[in-house]
Protein backbone atom coordinates (compact mmCIF):
# COMPACT_ATOMS: atom_id res chain seq x y z
CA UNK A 1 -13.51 1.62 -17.75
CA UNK A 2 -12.79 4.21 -15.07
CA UNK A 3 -13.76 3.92 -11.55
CA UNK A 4 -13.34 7.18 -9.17
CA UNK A 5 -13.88 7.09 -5.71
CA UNK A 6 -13.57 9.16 -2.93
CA UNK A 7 -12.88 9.33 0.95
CA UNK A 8 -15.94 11.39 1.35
CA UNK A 9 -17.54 7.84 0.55
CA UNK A 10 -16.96 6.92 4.35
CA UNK A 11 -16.57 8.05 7.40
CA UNK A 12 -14.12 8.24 10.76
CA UNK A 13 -11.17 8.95 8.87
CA UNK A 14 -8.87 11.76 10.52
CA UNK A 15 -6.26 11.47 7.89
CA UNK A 16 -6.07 13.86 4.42
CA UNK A 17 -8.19 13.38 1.59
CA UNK A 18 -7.84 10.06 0.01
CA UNK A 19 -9.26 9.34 -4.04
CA UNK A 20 -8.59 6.67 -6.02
CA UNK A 21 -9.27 5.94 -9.54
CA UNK A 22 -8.63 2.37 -11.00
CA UNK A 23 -8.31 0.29 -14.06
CA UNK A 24 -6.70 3.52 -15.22
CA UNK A 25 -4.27 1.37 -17.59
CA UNK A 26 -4.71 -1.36 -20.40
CA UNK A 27 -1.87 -3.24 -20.89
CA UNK A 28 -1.55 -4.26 -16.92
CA UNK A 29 -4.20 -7.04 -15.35
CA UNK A 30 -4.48 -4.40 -12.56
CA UNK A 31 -3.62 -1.17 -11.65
CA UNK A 32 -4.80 2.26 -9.94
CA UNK A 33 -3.86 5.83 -9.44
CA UNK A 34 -3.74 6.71 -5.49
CA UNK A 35 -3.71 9.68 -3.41
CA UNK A 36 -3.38 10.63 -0.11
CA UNK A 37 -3.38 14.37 0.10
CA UNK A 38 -0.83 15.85 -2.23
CA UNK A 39 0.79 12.26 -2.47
CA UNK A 40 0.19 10.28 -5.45
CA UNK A 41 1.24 6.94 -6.78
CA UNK A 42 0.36 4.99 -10.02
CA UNK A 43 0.49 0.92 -9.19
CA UNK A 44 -0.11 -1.98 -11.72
CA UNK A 45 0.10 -5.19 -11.51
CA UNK A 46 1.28 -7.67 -14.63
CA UNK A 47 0.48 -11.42 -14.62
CA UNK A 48 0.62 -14.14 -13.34
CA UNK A 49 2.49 -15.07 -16.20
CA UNK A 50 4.33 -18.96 -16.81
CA UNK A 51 7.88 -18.31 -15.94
CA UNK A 52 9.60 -19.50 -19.28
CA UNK A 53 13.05 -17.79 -18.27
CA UNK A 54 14.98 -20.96 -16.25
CA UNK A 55 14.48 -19.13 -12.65
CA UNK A 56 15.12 -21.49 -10.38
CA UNK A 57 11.03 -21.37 -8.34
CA UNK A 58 9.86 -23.75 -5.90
CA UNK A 59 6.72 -25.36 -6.38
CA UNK A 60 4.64 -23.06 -3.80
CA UNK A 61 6.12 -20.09 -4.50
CA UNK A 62 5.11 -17.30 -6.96
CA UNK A 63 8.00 -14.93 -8.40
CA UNK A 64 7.03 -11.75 -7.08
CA UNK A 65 8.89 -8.80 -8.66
CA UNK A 66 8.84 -5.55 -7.49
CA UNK A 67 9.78 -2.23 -9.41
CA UNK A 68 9.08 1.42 -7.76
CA UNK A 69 10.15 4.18 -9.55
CA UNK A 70 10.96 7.01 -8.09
CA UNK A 71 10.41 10.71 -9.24
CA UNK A 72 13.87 12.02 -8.74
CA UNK A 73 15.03 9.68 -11.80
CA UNK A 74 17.97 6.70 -10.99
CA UNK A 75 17.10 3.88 -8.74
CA UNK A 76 19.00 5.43 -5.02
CA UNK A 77 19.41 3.43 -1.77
CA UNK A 78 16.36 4.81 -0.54
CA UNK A 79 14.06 3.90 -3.36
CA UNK A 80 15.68 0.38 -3.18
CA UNK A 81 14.82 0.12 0.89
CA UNK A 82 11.10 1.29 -0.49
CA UNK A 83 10.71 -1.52 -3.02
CA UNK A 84 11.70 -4.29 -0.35
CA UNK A 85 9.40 -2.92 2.29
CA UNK A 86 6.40 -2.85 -0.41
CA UNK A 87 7.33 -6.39 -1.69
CA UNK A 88 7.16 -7.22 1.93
CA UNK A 89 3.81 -6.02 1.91
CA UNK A 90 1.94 -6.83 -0.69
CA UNK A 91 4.07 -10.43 -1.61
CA UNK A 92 2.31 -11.23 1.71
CA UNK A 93 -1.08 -11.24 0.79
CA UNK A 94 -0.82 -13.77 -2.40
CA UNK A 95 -2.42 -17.01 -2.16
CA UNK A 96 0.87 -19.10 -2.79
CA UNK A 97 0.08 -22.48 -4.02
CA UNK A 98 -2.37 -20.77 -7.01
CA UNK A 99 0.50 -19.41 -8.25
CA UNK A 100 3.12 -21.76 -8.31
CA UNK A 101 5.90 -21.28 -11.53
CA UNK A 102 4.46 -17.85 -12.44
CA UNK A 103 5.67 -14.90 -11.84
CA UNK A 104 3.50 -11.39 -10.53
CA UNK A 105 5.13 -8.21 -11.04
CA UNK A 106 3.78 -5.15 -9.20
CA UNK A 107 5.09 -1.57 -10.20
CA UNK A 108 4.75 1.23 -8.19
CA UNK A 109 5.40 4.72 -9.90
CA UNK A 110 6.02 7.70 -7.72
CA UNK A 111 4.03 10.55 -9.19
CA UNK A 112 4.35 12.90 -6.08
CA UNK A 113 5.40 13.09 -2.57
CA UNK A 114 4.29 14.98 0.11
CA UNK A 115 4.92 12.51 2.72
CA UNK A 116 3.34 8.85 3.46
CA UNK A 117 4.55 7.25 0.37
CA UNK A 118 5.16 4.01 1.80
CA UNK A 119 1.85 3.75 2.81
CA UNK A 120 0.51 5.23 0.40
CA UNK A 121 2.46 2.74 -2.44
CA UNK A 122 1.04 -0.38 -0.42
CA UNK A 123 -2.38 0.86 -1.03
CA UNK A 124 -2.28 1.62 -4.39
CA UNK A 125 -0.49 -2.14 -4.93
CA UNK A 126 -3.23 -3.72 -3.09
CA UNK A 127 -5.66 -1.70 -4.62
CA UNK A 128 -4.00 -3.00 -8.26
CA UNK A 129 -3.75 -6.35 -7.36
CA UNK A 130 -7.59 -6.00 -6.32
CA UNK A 131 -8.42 -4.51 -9.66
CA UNK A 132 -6.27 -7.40 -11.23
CA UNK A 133 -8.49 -10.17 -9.96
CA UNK A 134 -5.67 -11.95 -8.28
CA UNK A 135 -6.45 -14.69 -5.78
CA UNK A 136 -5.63 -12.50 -2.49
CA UNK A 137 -5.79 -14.31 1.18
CA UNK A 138 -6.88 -11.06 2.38
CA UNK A 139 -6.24 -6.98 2.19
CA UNK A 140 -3.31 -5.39 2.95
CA UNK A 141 -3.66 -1.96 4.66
CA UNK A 142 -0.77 0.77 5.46
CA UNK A 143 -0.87 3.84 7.62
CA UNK A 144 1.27 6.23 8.68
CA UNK A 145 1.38 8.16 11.78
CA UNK A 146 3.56 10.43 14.12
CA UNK A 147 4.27 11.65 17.12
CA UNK A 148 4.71 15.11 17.48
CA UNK A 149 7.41 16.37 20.13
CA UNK A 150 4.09 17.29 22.43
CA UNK A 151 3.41 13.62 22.46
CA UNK A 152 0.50 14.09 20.08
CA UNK A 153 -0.05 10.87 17.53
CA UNK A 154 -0.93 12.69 14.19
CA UNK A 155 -2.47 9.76 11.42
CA UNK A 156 -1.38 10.31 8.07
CA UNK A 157 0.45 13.35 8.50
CA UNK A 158 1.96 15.40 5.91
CA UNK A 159 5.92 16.47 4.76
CA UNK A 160 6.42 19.63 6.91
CA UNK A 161 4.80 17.53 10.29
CA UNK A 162 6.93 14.46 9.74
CA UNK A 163 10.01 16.92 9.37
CA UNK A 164 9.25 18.27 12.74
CA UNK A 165 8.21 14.69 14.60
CA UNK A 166 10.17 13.27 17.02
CA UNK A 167 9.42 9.73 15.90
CA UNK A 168 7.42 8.35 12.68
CA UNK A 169 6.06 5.25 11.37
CA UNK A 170 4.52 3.17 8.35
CA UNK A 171 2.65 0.14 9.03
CA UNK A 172 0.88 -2.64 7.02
CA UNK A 173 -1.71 -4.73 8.60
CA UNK A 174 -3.77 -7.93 6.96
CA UNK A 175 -7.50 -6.71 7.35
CA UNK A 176 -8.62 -10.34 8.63
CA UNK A 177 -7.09 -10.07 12.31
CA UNK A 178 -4.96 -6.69 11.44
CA UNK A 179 -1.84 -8.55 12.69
CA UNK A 180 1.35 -6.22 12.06
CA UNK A 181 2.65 -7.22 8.27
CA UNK A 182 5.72 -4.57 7.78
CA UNK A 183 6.19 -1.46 10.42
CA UNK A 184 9.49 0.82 9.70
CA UNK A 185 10.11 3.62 12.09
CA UNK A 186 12.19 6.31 12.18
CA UNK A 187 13.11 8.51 15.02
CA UNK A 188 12.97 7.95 19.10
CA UNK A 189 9.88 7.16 21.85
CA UNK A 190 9.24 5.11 24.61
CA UNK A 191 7.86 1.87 24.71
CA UNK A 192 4.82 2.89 25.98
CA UNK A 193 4.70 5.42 22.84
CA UNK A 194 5.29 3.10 20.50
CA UNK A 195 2.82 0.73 21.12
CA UNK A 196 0.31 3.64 20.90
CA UNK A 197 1.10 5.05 18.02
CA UNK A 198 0.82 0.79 16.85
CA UNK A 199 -2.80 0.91 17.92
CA UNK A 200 -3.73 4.20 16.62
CA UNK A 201 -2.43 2.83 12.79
CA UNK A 202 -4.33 -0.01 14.18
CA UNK A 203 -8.09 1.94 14.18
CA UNK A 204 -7.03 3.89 11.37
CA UNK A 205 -6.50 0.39 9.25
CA UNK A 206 -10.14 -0.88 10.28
CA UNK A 207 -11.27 2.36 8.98
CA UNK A 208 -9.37 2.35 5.88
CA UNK A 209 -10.84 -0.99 5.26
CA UNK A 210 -13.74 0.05 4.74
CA UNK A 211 -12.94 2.60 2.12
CA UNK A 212 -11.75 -0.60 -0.09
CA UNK A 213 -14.71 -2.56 0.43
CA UNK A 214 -16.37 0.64 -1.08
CA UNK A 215 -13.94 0.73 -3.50
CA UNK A 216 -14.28 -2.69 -5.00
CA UNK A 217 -18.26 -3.03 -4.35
CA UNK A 218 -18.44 0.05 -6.79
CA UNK A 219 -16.22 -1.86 -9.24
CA UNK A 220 -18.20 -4.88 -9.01
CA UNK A 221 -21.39 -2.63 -9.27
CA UNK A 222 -19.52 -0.89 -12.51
CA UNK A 223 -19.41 -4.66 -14.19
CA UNK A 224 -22.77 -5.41 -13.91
């Protein structure tokens, strides 16, 4: 079963076009296809499986592997930094102790990119973990904004205006008290600046939120 949703499904979003569609694949527990504009990402999520390999795993600690793939081909240092910030991410929101000797493994597949795909990668692995039906101690959300070299903050901006920014950022929030989870910048601002663009992913993150509760109250709808 196929469930497609739109960001036309609610409002106050000043970002590009968001759609979803998820339980796109069979074989995973999860998984989802992502855009956000003309950047896409496939995500699916496998287990929690018994680990029956001799890794050495505490007893409150899932194995949490991470794969993204890249669309340029080879694994490169910058895919790599990619895969640890998403682990970072989405590892955070797993309840711990329900998992304890298995092993989740979340893989992110690069389909296009035409900026935002860190953010855009965190969504579609929450999104999959969502569809997966894994015990989650809350949502993760990621956003990406700029600051243009007129000191405008531009949400979810595209390639060609994060080429010309002076500084950039991606940040994950947990959507209980939207405490900072992962933030990478790039680029130079002020404190002051900073902080700003912080609270602008901030708003946009509340507002996001409610795109996945419409997401996963259609699923549940879908079920019945």
């Amino acid at each position: 079963m196929d469930l497609e949703v739109e960001s036309d499904d609610f409002v106050g979003w000043t970002g590009r076009p968001i759609k979803c569609e998820i339980n796109v694949l069979s074989k995973p527990e999860g998984s989802c296809i992502f855009s956000q504009g003309g950047t896409v990402v496939m995500a699916a999520l496998y287990g929690p499986h018994e680990i029956k390999h001799g890794k050495i795993q505490t007893e409150e600690t899932p194995a949490f592997q991470m794969s993204y793939r890249s669309k340029k081909g080879p694994p490169s240092n910058e895919s790599r930094s990619l895969e640890e910030l998403i682990k970072t991410a989405c590892e955070s929101v797993v309840f711990t102790r329900t998992f304890a000797r298995h092993e989740l493994t979340l893989v992110v597949q690069e389909m296009q990119n035409c900026g935002g795909i860190l953010s855009c990668a965190i969504n579609a692995g929450c999104l999959a973990m969502i569809n997966s039906g894994v015990d989650m101690q809350h949502l993760v959300l990621a956003v990406t904004a700029c600051l243009t070299n007129d000191n405008r903050i531009v949400v979810d901006p595209d390639e060609s205006q994060l080429k010309s920014a002076k500084m950039s950022m991606e940040v994950a929030f947990d959507s209980e008290l939207f405490n900072v989870i992962m933030v990478n910048s790039q680029g130079t601002s002020s404190v002051e600046e900073y902080q700003n663009t912080i609270g602008k992913c901030r708003e946009s993150a509340r507002i996001l939120k409610e795109y996945f509760k419409s997401v996963v109250k259609k699923y549940a709808e879908a079920l019945l």
